[in-house]
Protein backbone atom coordinates (compact mmCIF):
# COMPACT_ATOMS: atom_id res chain seq x y z
CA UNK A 1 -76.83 137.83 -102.41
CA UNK A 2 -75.38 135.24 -101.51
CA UNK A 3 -73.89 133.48 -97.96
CA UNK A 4 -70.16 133.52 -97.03
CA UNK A 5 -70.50 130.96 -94.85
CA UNK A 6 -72.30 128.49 -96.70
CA UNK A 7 -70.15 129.15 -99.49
CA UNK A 8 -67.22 128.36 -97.72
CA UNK A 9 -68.92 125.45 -96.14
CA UNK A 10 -70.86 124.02 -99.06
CA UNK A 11 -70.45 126.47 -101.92
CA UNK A 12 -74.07 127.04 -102.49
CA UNK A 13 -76.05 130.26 -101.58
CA UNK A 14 -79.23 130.32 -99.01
CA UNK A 15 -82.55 130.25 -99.58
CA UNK A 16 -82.59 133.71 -98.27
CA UNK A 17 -79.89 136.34 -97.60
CA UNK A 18 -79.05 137.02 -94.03
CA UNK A 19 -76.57 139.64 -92.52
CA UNK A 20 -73.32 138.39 -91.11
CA UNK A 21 -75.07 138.92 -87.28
CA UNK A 22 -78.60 137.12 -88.23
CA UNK A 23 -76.59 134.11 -89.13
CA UNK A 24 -74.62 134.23 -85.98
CA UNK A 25 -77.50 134.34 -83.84
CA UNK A 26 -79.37 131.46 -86.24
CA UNK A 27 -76.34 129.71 -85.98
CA UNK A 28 -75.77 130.10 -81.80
CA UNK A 29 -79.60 129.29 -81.15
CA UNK A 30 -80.15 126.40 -83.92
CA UNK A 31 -76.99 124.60 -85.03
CA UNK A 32 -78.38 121.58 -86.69
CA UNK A 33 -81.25 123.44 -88.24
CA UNK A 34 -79.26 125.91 -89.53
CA UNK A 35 -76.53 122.90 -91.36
CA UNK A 36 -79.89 121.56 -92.15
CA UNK A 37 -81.08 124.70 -93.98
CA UNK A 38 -77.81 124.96 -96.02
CA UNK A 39 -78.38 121.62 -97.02
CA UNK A 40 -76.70 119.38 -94.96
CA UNK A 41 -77.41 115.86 -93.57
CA UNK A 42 -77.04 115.88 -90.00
CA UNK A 43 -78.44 112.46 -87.91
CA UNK A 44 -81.35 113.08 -85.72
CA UNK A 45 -80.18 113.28 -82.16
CA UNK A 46 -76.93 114.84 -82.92
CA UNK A 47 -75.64 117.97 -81.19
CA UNK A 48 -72.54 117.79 -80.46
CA UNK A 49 -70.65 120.46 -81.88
CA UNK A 50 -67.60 118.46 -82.79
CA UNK A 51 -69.23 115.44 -83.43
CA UNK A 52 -71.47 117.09 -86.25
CA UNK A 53 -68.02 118.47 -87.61
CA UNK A 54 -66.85 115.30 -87.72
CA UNK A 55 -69.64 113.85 -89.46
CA UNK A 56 -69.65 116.11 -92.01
CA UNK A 57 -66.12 116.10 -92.87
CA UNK A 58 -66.25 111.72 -92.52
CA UNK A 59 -69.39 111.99 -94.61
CA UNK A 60 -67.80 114.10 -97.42
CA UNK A 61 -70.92 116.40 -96.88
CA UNK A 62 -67.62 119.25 -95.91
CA UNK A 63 -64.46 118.92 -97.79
CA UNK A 64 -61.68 119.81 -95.86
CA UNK A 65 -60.31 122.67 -97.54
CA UNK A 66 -64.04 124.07 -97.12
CA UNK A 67 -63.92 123.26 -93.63
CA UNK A 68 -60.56 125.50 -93.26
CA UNK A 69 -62.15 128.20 -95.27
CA UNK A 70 -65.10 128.70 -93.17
CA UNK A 71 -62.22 128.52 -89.53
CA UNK A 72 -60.96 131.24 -91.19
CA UNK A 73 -63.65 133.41 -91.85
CA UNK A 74 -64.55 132.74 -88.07
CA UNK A 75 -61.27 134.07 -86.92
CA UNK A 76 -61.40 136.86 -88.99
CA UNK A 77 -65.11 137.70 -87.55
CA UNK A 78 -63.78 136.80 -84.22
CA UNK A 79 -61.06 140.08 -84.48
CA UNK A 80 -63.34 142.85 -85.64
């Protein structure tokens, strides 16, 4: 099954399926090694929320129009 929020992110699917909450809470209590999981490059040392953002949309690792995809989905998750 694959991951909304990688998709929108990266477009690829997980190495194993999660429920929308399980992500959330990997996502809350590891941010880096859950970009890392998904496949992205994020520098050592680097935890920053919007400094990883940046990076990946500087680095091309996050188009843009991925990047708005997945703000969405979080606002829509945010009114339920």
């Amino acid at each position: 099954m694959a991951n909304p929020v990688f998709d929108a992110l990266k477009g690829g699917a997980p190495n194993a399926p999660m429920n929308p909450m399980q992500m959330l809470a990997q996502l809350r209590s590891n941010p880096v090694g859950f970009l890392r999981q998904a496949g992205l490059n994020i520098p050592d040392g680097m935890n920053n929320p919007n400094q990883i953002i940046q990076h990946l949309l500087q680095s091309g690792q996050v188009p843009q129009a991925r990047y708005q995809q997945a703000m969405q989905m979080m606002q829509g998750m945010k009114r339920n």
